[in-house]
N, C-alpha and C. Protein backbone atom coordinates (compact mmCIF):
# COMPACT_ATOMS: atom_id res chain seq x y z
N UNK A 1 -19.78 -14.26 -21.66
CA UNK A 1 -19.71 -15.69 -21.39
C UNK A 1 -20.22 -15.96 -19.98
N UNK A 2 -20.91 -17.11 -20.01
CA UNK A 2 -21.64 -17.19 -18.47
C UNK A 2 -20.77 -18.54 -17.67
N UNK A 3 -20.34 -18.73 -16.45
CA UNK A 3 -19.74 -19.45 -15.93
C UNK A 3 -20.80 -20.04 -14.65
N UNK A 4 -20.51 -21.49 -14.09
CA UNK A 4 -21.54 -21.97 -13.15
C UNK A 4 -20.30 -21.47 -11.92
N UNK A 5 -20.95 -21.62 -10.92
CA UNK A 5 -19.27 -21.25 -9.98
C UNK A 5 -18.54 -21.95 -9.54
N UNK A 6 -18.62 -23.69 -9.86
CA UNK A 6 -17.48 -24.25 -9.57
C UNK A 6 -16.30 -23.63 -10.86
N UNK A 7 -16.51 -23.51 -12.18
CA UNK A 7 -15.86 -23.06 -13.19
C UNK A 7 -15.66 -21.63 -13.06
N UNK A 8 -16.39 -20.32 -12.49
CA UNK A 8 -16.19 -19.49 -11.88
C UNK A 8 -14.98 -19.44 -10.87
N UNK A 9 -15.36 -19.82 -9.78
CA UNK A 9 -13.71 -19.81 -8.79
C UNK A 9 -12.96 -20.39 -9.51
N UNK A 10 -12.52 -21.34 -10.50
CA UNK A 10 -11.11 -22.02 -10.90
C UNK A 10 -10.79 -20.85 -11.52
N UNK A 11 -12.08 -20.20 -12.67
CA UNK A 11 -11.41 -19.03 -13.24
C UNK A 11 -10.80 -18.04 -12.28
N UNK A 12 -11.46 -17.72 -11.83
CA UNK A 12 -11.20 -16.32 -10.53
C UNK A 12 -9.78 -16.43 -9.58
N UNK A 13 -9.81 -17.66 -9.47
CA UNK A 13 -9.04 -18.03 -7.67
C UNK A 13 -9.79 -17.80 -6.33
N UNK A 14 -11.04 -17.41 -6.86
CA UNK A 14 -11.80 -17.19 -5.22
C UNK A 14 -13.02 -18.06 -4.59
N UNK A 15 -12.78 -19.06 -3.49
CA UNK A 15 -13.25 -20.07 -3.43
C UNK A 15 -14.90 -19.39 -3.64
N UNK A 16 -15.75 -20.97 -3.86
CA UNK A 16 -17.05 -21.09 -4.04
C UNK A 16 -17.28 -20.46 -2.64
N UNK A 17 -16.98 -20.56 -1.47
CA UNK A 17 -17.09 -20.29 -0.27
C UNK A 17 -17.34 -18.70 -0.35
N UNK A 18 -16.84 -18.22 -0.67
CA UNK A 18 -16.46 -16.41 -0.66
C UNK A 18 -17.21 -16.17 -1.93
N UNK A 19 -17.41 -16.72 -3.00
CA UNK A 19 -17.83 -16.20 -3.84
C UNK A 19 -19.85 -16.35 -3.01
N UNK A 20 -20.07 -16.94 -2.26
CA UNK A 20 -21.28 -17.25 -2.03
C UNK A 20 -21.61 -16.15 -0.52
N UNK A 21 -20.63 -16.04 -0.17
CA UNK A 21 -20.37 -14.73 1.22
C UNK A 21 -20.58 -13.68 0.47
N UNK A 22 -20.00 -13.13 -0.69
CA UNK A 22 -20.49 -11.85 -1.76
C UNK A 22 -21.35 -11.68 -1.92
N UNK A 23 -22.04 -12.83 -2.36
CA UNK A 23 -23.41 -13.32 -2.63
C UNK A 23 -24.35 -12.72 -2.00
N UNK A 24 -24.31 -13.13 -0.44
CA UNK A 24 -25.13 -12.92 0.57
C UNK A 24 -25.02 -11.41 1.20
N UNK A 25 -23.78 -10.89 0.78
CA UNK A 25 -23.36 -9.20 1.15
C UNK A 25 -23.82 -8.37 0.32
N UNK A 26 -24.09 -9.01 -1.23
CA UNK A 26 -24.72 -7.72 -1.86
C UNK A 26 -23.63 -7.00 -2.99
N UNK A 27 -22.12 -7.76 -2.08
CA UNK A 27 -21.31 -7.44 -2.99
C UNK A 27 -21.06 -7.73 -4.77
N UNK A 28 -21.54 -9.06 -4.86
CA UNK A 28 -20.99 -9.77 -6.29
C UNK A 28 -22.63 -10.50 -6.36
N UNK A 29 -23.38 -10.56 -6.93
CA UNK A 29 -25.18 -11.16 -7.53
C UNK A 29 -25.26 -11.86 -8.64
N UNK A 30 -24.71 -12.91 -8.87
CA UNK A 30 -25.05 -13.14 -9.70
C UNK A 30 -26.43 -13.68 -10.36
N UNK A 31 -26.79 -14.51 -10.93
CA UNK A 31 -27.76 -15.18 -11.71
C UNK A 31 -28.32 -16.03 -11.33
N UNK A 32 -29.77 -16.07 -10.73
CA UNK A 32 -30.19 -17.55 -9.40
C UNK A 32 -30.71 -18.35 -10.54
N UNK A 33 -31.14 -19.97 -10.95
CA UNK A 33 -31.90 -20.35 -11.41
C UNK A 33 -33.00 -20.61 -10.36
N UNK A 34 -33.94 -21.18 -10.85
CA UNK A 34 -35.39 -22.30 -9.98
C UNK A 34 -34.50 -22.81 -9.07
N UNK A 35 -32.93 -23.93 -9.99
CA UNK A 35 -32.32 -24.72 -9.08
C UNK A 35 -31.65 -24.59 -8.04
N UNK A 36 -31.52 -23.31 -7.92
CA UNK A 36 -30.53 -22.07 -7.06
C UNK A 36 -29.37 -22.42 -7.43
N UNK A 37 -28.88 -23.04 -8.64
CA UNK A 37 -27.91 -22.66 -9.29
C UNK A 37 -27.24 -21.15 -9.73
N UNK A 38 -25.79 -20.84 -9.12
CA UNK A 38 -25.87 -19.28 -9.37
C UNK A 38 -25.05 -19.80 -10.69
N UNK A 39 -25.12 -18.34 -11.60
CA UNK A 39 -24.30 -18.23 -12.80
C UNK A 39 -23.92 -16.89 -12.96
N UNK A 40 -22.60 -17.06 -13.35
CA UNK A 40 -21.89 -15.43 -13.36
C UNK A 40 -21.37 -15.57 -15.05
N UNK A 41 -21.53 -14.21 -15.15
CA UNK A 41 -21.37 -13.17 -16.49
C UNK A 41 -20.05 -12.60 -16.29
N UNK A 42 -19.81 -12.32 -17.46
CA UNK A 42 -18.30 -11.30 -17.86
C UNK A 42 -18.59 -10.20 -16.94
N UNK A 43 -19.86 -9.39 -16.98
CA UNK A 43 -20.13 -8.19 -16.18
C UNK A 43 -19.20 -8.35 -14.74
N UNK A 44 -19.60 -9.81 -14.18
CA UNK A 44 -19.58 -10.22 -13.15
C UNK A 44 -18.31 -10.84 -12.54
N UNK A 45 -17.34 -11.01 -13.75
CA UNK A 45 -16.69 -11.29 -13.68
C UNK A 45 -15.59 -9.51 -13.51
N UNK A 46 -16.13 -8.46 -14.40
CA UNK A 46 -15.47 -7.09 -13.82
C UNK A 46 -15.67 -6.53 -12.75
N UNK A 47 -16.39 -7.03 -11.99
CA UNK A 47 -17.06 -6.62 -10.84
C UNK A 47 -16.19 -7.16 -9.58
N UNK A 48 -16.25 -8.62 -10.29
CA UNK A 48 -15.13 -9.45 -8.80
C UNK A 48 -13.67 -8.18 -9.28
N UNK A 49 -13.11 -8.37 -9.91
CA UNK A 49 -12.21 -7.96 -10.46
C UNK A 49 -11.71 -6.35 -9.84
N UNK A 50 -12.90 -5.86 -9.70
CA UNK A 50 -12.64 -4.77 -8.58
C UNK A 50 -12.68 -4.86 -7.49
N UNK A 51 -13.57 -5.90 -7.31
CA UNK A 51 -13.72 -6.14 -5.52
C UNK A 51 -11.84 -6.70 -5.20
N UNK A 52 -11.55 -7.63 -5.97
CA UNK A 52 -10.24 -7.94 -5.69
C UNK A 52 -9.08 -6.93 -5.43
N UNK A 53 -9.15 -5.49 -6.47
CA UNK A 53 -8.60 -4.89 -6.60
C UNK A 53 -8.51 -3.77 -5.29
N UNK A 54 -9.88 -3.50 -4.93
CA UNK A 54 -9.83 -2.80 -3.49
C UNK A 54 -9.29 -4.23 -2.31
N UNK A 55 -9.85 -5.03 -2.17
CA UNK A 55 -9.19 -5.86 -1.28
C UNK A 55 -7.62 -5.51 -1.25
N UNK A 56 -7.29 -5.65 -2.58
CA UNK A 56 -5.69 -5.53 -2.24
C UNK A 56 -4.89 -3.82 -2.18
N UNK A 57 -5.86 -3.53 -2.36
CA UNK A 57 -5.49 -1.74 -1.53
C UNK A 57 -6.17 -1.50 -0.14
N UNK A 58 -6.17 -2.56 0.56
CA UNK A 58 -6.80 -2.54 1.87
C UNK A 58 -8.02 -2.12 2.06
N UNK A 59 -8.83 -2.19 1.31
CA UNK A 59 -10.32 -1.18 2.32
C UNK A 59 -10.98 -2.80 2.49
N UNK A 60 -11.79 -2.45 4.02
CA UNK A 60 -12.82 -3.28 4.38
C UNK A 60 -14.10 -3.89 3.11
N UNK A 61 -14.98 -4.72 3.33
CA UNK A 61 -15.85 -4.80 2.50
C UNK A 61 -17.12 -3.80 2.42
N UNK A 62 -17.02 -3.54 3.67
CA UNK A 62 -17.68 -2.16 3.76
C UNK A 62 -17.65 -0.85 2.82
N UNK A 63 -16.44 -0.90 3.02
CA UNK A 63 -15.80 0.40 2.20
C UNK A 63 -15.97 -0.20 0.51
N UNK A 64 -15.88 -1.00 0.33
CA UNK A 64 -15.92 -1.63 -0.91
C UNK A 64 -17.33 -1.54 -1.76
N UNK A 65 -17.78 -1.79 -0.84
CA UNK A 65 -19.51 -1.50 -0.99
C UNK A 65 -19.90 -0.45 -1.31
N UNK A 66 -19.18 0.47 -0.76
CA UNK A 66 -19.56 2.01 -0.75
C UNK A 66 -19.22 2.30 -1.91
N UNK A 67 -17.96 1.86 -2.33
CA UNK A 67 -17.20 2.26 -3.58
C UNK A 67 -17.99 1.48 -5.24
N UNK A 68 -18.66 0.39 -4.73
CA UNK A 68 -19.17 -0.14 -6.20
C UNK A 68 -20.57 0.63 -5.96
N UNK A 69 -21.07 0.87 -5.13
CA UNK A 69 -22.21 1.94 -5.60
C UNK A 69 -22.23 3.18 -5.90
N UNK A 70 -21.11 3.93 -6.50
CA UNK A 70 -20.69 5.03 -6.85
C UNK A 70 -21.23 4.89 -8.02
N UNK A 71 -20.99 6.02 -8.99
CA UNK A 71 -21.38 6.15 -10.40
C UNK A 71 -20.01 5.60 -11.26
N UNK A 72 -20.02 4.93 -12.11
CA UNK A 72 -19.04 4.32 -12.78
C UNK A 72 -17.46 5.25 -12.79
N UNK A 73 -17.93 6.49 -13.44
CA UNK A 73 -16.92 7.35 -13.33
C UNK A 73 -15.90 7.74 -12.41
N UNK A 74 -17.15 8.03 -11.15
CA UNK A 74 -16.48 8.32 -10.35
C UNK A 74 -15.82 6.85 -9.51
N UNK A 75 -15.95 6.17 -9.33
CA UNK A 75 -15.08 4.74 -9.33
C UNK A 75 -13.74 4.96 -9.98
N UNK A 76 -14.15 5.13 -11.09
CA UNK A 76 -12.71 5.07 -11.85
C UNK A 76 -12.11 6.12 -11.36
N UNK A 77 -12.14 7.22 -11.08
CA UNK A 77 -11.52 8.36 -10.41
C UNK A 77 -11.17 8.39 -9.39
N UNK A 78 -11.79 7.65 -8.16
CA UNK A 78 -11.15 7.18 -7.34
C UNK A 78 -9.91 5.87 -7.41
N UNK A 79 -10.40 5.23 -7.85
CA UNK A 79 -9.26 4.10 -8.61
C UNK A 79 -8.02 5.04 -8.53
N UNK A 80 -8.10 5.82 -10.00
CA UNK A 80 -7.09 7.05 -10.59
C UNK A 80 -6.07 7.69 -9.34
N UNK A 81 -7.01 7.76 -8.16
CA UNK A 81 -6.35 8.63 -7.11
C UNK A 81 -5.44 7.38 -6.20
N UNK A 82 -6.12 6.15 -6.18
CA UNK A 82 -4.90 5.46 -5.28
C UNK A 82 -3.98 5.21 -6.48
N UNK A 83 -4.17 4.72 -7.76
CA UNK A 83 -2.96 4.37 -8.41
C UNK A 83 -1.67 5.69 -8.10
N UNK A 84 -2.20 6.59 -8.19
CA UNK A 84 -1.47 8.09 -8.10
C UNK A 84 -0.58 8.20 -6.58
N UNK A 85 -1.36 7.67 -5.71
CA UNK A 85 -0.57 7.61 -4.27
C UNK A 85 0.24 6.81 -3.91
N UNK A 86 -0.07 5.27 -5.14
CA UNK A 86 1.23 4.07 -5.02
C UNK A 86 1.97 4.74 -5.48
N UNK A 87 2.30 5.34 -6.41
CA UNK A 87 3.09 6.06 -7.24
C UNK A 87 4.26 6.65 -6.81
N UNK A 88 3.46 7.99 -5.83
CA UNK A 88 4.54 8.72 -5.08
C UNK A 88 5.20 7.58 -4.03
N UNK A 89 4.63 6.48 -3.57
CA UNK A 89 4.94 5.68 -1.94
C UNK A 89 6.40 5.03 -2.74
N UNK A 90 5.87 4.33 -4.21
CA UNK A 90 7.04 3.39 -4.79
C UNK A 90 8.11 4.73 -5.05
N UNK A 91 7.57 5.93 -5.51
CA UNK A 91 8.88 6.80 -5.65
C UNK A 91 9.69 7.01 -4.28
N UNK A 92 8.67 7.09 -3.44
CA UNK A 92 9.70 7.31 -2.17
C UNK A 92 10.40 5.79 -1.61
N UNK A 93 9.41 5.03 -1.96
CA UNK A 93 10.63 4.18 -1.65
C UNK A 93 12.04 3.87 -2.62
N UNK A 94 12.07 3.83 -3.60
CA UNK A 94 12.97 3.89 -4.18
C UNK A 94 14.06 4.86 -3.95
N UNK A 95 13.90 6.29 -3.67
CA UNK A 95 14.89 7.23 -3.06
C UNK A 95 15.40 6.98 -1.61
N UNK A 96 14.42 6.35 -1.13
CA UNK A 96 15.25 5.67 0.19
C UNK A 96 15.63 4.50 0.09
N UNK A 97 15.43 3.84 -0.74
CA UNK A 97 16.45 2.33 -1.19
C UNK A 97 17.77 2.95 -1.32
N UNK A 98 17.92 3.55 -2.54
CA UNK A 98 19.32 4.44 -2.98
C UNK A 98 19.79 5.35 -1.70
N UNK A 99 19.41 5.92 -0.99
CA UNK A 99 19.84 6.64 0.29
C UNK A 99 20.50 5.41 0.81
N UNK A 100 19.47 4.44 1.18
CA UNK A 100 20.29 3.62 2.21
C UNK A 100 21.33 2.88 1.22
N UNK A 101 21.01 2.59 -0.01
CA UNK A 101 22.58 1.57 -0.53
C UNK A 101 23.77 2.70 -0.61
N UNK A 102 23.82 3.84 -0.70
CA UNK A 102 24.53 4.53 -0.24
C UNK A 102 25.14 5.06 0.62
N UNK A 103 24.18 4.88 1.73
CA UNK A 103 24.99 5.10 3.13
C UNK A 103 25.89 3.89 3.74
N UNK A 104 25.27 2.69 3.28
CA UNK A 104 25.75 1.20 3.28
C UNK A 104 26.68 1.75 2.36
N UNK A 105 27.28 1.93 1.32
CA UNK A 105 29.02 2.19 0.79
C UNK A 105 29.70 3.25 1.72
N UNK A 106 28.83 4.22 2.02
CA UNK A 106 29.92 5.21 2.89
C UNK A 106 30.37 4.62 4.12
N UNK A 107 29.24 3.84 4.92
CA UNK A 107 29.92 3.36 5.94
C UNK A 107 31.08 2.07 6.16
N UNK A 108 30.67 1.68 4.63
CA UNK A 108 31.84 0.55 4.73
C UNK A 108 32.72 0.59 4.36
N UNK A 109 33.05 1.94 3.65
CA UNK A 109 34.31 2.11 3.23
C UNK A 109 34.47 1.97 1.61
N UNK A 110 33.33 2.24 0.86
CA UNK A 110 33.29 1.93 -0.11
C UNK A 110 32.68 2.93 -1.04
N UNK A 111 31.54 3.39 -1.51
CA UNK A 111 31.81 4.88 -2.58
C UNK A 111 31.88 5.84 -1.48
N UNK A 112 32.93 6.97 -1.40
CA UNK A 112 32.64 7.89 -0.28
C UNK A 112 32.03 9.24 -0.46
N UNK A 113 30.93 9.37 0.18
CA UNK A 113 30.17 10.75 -0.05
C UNK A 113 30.20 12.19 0.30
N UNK A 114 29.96 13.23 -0.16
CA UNK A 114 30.07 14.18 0.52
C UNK A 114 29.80 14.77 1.58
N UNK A 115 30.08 15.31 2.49
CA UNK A 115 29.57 15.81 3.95
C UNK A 115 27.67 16.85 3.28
N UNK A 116 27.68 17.19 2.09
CA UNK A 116 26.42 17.36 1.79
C UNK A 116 25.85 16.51 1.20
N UNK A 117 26.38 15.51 0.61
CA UNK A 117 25.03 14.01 -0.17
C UNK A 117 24.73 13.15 0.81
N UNK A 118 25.11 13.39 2.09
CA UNK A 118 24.99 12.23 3.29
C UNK A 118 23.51 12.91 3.55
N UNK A 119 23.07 14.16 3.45
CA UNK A 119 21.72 14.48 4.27
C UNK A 119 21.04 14.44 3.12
N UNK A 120 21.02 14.81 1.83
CA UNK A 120 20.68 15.75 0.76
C UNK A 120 18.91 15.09 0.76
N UNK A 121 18.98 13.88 0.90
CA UNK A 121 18.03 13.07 0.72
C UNK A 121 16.47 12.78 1.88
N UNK A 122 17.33 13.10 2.97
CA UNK A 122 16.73 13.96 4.24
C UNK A 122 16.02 14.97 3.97
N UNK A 123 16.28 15.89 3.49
CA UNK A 123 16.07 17.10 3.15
C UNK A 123 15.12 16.98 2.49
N UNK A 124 15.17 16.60 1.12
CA UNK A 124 14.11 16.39 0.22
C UNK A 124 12.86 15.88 0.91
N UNK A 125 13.28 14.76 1.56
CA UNK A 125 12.00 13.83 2.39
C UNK A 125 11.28 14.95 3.03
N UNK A 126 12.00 15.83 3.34
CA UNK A 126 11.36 16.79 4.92
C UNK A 126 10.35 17.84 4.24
N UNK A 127 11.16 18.60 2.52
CA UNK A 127 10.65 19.28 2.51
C UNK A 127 9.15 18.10 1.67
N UNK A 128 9.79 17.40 0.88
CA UNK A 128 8.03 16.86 0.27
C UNK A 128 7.33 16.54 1.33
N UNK A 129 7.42 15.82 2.78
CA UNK A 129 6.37 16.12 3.25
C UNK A 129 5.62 17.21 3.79
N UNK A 130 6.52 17.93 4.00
CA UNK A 130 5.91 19.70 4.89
C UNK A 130 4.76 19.97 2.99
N UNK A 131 5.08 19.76 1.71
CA UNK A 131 4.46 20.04 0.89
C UNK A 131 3.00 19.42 0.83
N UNK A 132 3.07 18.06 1.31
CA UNK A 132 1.46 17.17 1.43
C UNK A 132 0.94 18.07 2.38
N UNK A 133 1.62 18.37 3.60
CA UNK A 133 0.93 18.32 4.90
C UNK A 133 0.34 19.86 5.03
N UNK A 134 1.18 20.93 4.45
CA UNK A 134 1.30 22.19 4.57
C UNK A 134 1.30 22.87 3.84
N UNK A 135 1.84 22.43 2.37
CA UNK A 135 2.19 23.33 1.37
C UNK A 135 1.02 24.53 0.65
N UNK A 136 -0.44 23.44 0.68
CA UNK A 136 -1.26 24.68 0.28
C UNK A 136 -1.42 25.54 0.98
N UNK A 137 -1.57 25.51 2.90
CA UNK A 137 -1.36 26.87 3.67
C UNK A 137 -0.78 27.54 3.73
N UNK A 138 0.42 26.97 3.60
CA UNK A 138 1.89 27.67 3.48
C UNK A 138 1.82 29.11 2.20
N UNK A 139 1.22 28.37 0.60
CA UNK A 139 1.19 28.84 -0.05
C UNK A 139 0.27 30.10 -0.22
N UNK A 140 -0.82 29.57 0.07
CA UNK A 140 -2.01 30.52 0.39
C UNK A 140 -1.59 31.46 1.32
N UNK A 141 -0.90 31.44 2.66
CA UNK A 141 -1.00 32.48 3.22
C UNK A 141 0.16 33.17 3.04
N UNK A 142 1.28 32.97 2.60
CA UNK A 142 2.64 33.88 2.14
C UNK A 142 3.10 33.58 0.86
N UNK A 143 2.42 32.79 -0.27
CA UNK A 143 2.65 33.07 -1.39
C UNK A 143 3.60 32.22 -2.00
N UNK A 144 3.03 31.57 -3.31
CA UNK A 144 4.11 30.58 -3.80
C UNK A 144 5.76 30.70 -3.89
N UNK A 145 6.17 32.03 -4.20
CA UNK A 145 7.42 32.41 -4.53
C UNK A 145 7.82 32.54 -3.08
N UNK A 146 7.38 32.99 -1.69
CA UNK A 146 8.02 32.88 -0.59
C UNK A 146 8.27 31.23 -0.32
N UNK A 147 7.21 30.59 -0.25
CA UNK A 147 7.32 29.37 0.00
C UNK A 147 8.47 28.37 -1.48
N UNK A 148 8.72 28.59 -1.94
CA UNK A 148 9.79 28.26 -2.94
C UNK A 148 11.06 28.39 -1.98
N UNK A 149 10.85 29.91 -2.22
CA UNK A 149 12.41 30.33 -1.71
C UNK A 149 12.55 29.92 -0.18
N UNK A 150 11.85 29.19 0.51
CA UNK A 150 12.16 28.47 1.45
C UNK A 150 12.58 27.42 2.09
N UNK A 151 11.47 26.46 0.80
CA UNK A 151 12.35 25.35 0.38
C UNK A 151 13.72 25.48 -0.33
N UNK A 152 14.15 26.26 -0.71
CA UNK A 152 15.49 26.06 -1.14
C UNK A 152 16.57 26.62 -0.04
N UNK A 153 16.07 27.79 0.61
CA UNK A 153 17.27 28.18 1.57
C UNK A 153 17.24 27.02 2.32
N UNK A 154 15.89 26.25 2.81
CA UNK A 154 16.56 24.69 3.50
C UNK A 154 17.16 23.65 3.26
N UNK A 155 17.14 23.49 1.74
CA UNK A 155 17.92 22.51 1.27
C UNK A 155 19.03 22.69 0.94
N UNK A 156 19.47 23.96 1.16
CA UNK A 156 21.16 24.83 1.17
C UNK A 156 21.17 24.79 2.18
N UNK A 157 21.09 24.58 3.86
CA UNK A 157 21.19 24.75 5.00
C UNK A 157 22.50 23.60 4.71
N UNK A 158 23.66 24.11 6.10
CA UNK A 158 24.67 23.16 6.32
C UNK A 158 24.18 22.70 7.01
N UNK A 159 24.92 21.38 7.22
CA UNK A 159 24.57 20.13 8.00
C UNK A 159 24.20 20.75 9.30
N UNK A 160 24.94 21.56 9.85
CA UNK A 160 24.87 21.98 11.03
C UNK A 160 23.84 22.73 11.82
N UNK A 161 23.68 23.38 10.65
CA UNK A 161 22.39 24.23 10.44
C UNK A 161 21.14 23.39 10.49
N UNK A 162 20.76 21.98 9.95
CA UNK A 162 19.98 21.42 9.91
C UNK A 162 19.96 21.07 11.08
N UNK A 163 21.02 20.32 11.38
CA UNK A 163 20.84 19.58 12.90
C UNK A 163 20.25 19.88 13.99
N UNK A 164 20.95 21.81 13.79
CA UNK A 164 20.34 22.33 15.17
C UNK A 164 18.80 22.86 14.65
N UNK A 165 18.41 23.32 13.84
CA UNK A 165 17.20 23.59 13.28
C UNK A 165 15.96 22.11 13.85
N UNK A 166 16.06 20.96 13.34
CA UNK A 166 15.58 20.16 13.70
C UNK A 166 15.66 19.54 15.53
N UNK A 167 16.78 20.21 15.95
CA UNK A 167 16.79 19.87 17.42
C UNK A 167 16.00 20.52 17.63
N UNK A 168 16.05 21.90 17.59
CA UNK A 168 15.12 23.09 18.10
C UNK A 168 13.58 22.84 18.08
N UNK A 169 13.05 22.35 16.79
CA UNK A 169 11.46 22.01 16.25
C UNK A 169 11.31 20.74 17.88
N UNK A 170 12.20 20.13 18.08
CA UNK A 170 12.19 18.74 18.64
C UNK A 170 12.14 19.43 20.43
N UNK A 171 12.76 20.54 20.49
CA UNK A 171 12.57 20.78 21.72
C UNK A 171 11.52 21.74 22.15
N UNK A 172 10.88 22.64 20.97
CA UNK A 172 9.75 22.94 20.64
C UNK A 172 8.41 22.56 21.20
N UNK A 173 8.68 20.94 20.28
CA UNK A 173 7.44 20.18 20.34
C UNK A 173 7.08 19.61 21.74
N UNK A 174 8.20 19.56 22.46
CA UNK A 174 8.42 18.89 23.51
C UNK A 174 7.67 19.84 24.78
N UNK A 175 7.96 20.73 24.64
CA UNK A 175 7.98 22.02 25.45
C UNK A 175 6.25 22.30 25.35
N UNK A 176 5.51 22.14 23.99
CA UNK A 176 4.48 22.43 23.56
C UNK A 176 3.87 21.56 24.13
N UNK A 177 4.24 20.28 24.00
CA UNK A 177 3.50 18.77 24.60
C UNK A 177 3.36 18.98 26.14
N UNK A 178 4.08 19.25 27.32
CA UNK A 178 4.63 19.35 28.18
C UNK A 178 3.63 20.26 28.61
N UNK A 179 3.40 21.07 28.46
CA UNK A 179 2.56 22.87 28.81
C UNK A 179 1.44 22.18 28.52
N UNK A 180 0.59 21.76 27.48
CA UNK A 180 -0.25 21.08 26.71
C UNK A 180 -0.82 20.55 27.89
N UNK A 181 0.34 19.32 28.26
CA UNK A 181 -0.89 18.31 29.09
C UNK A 181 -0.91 18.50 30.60
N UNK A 182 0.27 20.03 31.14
CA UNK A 182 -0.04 20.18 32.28
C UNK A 182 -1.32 21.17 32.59
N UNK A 183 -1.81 21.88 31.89
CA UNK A 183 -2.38 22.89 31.54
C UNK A 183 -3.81 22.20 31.33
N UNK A 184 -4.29 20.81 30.49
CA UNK A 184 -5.34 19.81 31.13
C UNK A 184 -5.31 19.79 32.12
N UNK A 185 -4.46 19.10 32.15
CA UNK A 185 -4.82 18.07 33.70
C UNK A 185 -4.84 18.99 34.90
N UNK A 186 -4.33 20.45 34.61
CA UNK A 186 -5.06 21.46 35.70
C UNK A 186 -6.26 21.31 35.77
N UNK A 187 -6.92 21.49 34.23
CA UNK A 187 -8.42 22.17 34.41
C UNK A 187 -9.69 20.89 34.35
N UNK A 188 -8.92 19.66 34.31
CA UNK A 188 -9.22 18.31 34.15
C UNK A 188 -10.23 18.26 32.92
N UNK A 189 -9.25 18.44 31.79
CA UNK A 189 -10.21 18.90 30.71
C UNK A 189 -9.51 17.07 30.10
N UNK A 190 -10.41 17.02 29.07
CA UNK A 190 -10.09 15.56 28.17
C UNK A 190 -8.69 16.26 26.96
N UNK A 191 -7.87 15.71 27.22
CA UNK A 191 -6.55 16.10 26.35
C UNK A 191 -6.94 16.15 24.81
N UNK A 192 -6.38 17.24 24.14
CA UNK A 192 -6.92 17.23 22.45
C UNK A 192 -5.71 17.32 21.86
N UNK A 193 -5.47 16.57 20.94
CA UNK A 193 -4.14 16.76 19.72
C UNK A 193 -3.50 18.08 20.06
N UNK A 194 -2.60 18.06 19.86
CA UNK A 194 -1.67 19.50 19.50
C UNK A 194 -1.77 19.88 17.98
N UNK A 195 -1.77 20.73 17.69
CA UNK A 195 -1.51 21.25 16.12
C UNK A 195 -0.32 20.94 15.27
N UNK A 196 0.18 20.22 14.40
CA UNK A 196 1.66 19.55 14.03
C UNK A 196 2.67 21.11 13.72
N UNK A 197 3.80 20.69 14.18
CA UNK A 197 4.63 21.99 13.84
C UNK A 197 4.94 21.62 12.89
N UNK A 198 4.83 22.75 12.20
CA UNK A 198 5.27 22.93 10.62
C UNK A 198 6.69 22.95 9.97
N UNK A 199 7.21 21.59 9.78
CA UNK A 199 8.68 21.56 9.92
C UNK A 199 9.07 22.69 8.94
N UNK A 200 10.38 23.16 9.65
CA UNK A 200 11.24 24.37 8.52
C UNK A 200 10.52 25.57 8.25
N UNK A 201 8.99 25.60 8.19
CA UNK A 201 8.58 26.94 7.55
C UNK A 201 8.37 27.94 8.77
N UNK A 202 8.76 27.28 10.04
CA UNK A 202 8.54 28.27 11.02
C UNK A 202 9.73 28.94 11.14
N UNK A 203 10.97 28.60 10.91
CA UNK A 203 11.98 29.00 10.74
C UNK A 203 12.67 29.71 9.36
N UNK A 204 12.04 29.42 8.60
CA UNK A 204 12.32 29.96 6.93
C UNK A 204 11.42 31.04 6.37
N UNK A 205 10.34 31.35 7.20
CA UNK A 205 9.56 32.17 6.38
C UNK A 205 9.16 33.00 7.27
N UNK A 206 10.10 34.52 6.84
CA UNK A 206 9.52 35.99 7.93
C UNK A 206 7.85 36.14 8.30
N UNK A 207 7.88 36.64 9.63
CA UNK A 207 6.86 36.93 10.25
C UNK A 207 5.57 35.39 10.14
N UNK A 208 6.27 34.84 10.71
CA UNK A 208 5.77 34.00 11.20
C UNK A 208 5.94 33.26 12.50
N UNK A 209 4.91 33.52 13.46
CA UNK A 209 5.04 33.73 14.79
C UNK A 209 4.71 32.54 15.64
């Protein structure tokens, strides 16, 4: 079905204004007449339809650009990969919704928790991220079954055990930062990132130095 673009934007929601900025970007083309009347197609209408769709996963128009000149497939595969990353973000938020409506009853006096379900959730957080950030090195260089059994002796750690474990990484980092930028500014070199410490696995997994 072909639309003129005042009937276009009512369909869409996206003013004649922007639909004519697309226009001129290369992003959205539709159909010129003699009259320079534009006219848009269903095609054209799947096309906005993605542009909308990256808009609202944040990328620039730039980036957008980049992404509709891909090969169809691979579009969709990228698509595939942010739906996959809302995924885990809404799972994590949801486990920290429930963390916090739970800590909100313990502190008010209302469901009371165990001295281990107060962190348990901590824990988890710490080890899934050390898994994004680390887990294939981790794995690769000492082996899935070490790295298992590491995550679990940490998520059996007592509270106490955690506390000071995580102080330690914290005074670590500090110590690392500290040496780091006196050790520039000796040699008046331009300061470079530090390497991230690898929460827990420096402490959980033998011979590692």
């Amino acid at each position: 079905m072909d639309y003129q673009i005042k009937t276009f934007a009512e369909l869409t929601g996206v003013s004649e204004r922007t639909l004519r900025y697309y226009h001129e970007r290369g992003l959205l083309v539709p159909t010129v007449a003699s009259n320079g009347y534009r006219t848009y197609s269903s095609q054209d209408a799947d096309r906005l339809q993605l542009i909308l769709m990256y808009r609202q996963l944040q990328f620039s128009l730039a980036e957008i650009q980049q992404l509709l000149a891909l090969p169809p497939a691979e579009r969709l595969e990228r698509l595939a990969n942010q739906r996959e990353q809302l995924v885990k973000q809404q799972a994590a938020l949801t486990a920290t919704l429930a963390q916090l409506d739970a800590t909100l009853q313990n502190q008010t006096g209302g469901i009371q928790m165990t001295d281990q379900t107060k962190f348990k959730q901590f824990k988890q957080q710490a080890v899934a991220e050390n898994e994004q950030r680390y887990g294939q090195e981790v794995t690769t260089n000492y082996g899935k079954q070490a790295k298992q059994e590491a995550d679990q002796h940490f998520l059996g750690l007592s509270e106490a055990q955690y506390a000071t474990m995580q102080a330690a990484e914290d005074r670590l980092k500090t110590a690392l930062q500290t040496t780091w930028t006196s050790r520039n500014c000796h040699q008046k070199r331009r300061k470079q990132p530090l390497k991230p410490i690898k929460r827990g696995y420096k402490q959980r997994l033998p011979g590692i130095v």
